[in-house]
C-alpha atoms as a PDB file:
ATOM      1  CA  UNK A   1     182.668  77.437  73.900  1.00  0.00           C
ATOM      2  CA  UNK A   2     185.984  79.173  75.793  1.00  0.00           C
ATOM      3  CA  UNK A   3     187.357  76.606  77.833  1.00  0.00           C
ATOM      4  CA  UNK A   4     188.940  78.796  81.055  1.00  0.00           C
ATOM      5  CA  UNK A   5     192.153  77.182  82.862  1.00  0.00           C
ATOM      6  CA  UNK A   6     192.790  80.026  85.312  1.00  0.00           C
ATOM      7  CA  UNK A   7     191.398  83.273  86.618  1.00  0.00           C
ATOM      8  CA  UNK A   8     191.278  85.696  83.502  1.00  0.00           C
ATOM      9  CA  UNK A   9     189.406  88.569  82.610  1.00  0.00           C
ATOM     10  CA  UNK A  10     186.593  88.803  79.723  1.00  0.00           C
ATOM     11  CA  UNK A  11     185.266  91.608  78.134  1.00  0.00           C
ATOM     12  CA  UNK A  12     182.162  91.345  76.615  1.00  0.00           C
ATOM     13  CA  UNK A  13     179.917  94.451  74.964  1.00  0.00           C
ATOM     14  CA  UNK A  14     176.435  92.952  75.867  1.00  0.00           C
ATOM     15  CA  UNK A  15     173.732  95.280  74.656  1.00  0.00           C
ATOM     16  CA  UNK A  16     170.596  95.022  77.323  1.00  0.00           C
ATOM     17  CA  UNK A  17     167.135  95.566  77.154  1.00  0.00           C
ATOM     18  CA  UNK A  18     165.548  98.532  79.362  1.00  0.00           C
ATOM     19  CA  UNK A  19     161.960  98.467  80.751  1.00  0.00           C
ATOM     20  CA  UNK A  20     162.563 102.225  79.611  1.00  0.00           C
ATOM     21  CA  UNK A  21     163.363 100.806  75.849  1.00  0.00           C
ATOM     22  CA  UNK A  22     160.417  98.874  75.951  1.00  0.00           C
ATOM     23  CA  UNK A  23     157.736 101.520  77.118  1.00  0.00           C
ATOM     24  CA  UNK A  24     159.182 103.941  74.922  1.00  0.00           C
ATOM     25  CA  UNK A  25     158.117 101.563  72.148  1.00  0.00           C
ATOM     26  CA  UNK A  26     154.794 101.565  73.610  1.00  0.00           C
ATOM     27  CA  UNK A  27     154.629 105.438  73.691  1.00  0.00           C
ATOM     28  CA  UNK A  28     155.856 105.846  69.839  1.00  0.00           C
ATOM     29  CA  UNK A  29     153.368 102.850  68.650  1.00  0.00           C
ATOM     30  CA  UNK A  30     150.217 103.844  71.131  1.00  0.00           C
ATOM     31  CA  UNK A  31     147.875 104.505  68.431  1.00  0.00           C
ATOM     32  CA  UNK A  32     148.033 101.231  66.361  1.00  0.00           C
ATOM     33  CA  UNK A  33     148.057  99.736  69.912  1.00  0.00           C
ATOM     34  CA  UNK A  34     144.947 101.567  71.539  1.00  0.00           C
ATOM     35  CA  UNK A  35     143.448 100.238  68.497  1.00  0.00           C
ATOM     36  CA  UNK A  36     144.479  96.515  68.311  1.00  0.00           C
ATOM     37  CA  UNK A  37     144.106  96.153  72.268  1.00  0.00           C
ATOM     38  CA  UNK A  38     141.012  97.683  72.716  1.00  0.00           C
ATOM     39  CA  UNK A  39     138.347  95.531  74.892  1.00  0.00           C
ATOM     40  CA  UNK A  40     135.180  96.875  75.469  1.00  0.00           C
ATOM     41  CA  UNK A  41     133.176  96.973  78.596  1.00  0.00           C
ATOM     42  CA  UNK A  42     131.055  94.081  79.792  1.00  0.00           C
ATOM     43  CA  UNK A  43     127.804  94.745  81.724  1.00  0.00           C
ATOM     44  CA  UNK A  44     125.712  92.554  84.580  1.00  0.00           C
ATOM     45  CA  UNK A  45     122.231  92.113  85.525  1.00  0.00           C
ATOM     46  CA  UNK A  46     120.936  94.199  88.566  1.00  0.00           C
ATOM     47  CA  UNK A  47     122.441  92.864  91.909  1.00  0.00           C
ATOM     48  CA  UNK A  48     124.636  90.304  90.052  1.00  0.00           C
ATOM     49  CA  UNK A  49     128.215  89.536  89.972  1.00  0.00           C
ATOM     50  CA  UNK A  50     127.938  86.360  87.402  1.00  0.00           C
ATOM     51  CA  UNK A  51     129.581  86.915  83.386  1.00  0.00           C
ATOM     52  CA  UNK A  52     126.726  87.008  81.502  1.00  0.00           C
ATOM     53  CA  UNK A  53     126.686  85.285  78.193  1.00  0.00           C
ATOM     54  CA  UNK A  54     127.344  88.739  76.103  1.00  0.00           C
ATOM     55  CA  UNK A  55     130.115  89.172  77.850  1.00  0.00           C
ATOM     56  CA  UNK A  56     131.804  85.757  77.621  1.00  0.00           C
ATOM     57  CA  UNK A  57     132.975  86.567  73.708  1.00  0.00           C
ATOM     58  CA  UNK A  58     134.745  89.730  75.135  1.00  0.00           C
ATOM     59  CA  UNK A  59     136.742  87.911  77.695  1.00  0.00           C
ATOM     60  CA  UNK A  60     137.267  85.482  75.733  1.00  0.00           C
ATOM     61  CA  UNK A  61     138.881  87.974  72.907  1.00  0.00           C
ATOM     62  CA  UNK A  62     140.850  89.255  76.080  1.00  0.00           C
ATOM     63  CA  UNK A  63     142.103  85.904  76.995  1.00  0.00           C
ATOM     64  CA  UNK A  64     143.465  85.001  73.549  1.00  0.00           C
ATOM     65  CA  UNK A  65     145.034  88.698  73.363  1.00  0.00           C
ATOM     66  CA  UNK A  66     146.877  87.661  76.837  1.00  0.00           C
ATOM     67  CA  UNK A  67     147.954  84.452  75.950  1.00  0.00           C
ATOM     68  CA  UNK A  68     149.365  85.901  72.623  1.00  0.00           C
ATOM     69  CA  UNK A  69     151.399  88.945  74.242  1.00  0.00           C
ATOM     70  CA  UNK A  70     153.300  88.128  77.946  1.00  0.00           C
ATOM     71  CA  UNK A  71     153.659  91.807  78.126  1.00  0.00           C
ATOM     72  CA  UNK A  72     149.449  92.675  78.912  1.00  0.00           C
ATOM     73  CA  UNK A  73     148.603  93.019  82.048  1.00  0.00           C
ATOM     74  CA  UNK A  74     145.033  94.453  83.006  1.00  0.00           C
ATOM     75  CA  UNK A  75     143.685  96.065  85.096  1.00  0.00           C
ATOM     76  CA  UNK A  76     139.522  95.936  85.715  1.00  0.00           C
ATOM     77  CA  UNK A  77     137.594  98.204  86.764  1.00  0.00           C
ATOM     78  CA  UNK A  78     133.656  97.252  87.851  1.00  0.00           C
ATOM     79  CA  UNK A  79     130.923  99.466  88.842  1.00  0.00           C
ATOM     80  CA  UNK A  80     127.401  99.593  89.867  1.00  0.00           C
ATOM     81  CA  UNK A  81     124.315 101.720  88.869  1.00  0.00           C
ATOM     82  CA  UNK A  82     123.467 103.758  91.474  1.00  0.00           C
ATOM     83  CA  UNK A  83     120.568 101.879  93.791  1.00  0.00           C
ATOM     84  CA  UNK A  84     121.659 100.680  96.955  1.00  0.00           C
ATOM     85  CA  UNK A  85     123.877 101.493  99.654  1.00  0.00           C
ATOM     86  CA  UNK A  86     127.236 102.649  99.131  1.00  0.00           C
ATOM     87  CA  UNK A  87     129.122  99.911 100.798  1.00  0.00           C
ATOM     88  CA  UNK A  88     126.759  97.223  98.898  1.00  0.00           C
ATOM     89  CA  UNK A  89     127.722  99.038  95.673  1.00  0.00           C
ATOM     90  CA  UNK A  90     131.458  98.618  96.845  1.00  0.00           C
ATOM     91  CA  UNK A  91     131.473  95.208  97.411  1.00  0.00           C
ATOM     92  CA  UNK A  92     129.231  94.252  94.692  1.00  0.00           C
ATOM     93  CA  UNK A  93     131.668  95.653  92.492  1.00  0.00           C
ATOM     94  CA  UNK A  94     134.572  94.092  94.015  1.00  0.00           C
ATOM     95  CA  UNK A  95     132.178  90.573  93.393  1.00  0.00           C
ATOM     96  CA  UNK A  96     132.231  91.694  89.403  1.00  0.00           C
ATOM     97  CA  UNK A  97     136.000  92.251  89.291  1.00  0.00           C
ATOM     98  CA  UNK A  98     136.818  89.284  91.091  1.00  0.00           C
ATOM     99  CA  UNK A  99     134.456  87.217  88.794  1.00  0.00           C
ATOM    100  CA  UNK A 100     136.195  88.481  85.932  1.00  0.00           C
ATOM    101  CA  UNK A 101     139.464  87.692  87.051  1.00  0.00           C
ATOM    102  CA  UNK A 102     138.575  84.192  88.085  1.00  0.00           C
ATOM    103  CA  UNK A 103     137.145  83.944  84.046  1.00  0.00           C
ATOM    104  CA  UNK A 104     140.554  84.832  83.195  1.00  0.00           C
ATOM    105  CA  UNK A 105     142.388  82.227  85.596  1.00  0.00           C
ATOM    106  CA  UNK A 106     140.093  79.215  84.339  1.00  0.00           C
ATOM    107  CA  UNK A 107     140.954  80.087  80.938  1.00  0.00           C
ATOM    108  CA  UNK A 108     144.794  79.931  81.722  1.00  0.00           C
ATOM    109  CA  UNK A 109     145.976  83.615  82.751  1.00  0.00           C
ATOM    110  CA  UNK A 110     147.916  83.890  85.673  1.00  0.00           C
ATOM    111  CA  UNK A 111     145.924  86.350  88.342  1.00  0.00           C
ATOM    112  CA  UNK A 112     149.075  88.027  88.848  1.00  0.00           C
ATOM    113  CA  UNK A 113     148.183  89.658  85.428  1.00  0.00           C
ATOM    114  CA  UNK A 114     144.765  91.213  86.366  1.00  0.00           C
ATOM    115  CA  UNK A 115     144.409  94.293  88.933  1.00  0.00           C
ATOM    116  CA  UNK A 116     140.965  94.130  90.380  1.00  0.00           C
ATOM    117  CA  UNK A 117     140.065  97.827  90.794  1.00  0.00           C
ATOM    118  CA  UNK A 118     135.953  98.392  92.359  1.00  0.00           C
ATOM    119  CA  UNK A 119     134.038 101.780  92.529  1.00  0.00           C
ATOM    120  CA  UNK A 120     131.065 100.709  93.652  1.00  0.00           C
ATOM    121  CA  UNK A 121     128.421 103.889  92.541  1.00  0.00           C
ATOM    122  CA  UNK A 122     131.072 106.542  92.432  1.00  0.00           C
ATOM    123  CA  UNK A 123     131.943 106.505  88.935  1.00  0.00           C
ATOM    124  CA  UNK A 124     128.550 106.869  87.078  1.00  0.00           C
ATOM    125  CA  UNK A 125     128.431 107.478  83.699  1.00  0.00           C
ATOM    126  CA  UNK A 126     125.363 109.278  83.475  1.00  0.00           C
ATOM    127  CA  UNK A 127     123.026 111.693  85.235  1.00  0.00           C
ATOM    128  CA  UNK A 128     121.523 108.371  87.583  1.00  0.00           C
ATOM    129  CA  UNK A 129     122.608 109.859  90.704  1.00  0.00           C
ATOM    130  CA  UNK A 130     120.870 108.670  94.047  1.00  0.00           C
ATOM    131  CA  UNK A 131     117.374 109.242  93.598  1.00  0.00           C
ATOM    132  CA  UNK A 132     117.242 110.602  90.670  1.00  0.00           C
ATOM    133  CA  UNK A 133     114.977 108.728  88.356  1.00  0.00           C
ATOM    134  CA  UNK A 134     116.501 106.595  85.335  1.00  0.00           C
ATOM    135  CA  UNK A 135     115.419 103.752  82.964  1.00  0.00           C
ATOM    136  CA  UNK A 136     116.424 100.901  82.946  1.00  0.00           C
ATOM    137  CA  UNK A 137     118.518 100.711  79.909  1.00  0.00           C
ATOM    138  CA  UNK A 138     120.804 103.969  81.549  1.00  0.00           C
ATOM    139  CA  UNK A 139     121.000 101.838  84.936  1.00  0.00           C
ATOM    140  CA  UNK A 140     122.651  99.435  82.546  1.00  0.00           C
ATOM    141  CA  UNK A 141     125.080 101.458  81.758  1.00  0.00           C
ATOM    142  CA  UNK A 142     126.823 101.961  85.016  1.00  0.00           C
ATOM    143  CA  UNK A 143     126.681  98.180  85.615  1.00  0.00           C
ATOM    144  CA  UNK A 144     129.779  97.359  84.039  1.00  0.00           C
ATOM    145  CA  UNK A 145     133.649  96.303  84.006  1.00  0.00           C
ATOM    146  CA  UNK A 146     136.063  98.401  81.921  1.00  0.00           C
ATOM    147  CA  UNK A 147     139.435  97.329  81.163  1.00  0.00           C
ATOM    148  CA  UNK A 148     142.804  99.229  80.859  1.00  0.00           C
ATOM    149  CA  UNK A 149     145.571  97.122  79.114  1.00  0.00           C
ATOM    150  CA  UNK A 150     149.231  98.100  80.497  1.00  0.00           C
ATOM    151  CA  UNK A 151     151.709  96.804  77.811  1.00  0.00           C
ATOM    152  CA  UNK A 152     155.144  96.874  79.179  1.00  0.00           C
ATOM    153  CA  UNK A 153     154.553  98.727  82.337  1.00  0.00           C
ATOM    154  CA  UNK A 154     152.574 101.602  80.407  1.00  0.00           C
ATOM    155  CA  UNK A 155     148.622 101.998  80.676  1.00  0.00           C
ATOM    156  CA  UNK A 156     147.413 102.415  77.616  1.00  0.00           C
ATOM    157  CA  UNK A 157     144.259 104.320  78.781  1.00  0.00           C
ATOM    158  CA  UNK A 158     146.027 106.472  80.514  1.00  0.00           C
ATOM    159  CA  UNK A 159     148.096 108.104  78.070  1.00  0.00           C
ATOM    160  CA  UNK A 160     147.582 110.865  75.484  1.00  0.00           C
ATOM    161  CA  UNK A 161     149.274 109.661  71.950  1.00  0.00           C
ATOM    162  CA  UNK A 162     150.048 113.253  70.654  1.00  0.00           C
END
C-alpha cells in the first residue's frame, strides 16, 4: 500500500486483456472447442412450442456448460416443418425459441445470454417443401431448435477452423 501526501505521478506497466486476445484464443483452439461445446438440436411435437422430455437432458447439458463458462452465450435458432401458413410457422417458431430460453432462465441463466433467432418454414432441412408429400418422421426433422455457442464474442458455428 503507497500512502500519497501530494499530487505525484505513477507509472505503472499494466498489461490488459483484449476482447481481440480472447477471440483469437477461440480461433487457435476452435476444434477442441466445436467439440466440447457441441449441443445438439432438440425437436417438438406438431403445432407445439412445449420442451419435450428428450429434450430436457440437452438443455440441461447446456445449462451446466453455461453456468461453468461466463464467456457462452447462445444463440437459438427454432423452426417448423413445413404445414401451415407462413406467418403461423413464424410465430410458432418464435413460441419454441422463447420456450427454450425461458428453460434456460428457470434453471439460472441470465436471458441476456440467449439470442432467440425464428425461421418459421424457411429453413427446411429436407425436400418437405409446401405440398410436397413427407412422412412423418422427415416432418420431424424440421421441427427443431439448433444452437450456436459464441465463446468470447466468436460463433463457433460460424467459423471454418482451417
Amino acid at each position: 500500500n503507497i500512502t500519497l501526501k501530494k499530487d505525484s505521478v505513477l507509472k505503472v506497466a499494466l498489461k490488459l486483456s483484449t476482447s481481440g486476445a480472447a477471440q483469437q484464443w477461440v480461433m487457435n483452439n476452435c476444434d477442441s472447442l466445436k467439440t466440447a461445446y457441441y449441443i445438439p438440436e432438440i425437436y417438438y411435437d406438431l403445432d407445439k412450442y412445449d420442451i419435450r422430455s428428450d429434450a430436457k437432458p440437452v438443455l440441461d447439458k447446456l445449462v451446466d456448460l453455461m453456468k461453468k463458462h461466463p464467456e457462452i452465450s447462445i444463440i437459438t435458432s427454432s423452426h417448423c416443418d413445413s404445414r401451415a401458413s407462413r406467418e403461423y410457422n413464424r410465430r410458432l417458431s418464435m413460441q419454441r425459441g422463447r420456450a427454450v430460453r425461458n428453460y434456460l432462465f428457470a434453471k439460472g441463466i441470465n436471458s441476456s445470454r440467449v439470442q432467440v433467432d425464428y425461421y418459421g418454414k424457411s429453413r427446411l432441412l429436407n425436400r418437405c417443401a409446401d405440398g410436397v408429400p413427407c412422412s412423418e418422421e422427415d416432418q420431424q426433422l424440421n421441427r427443431r431448435t439448433e444452437f450456436d455457442i459464441v465463446v468470447n464474442g466468436v460463433n463457433l458455428s460460424r467459423i471454418s477452423c482451417d
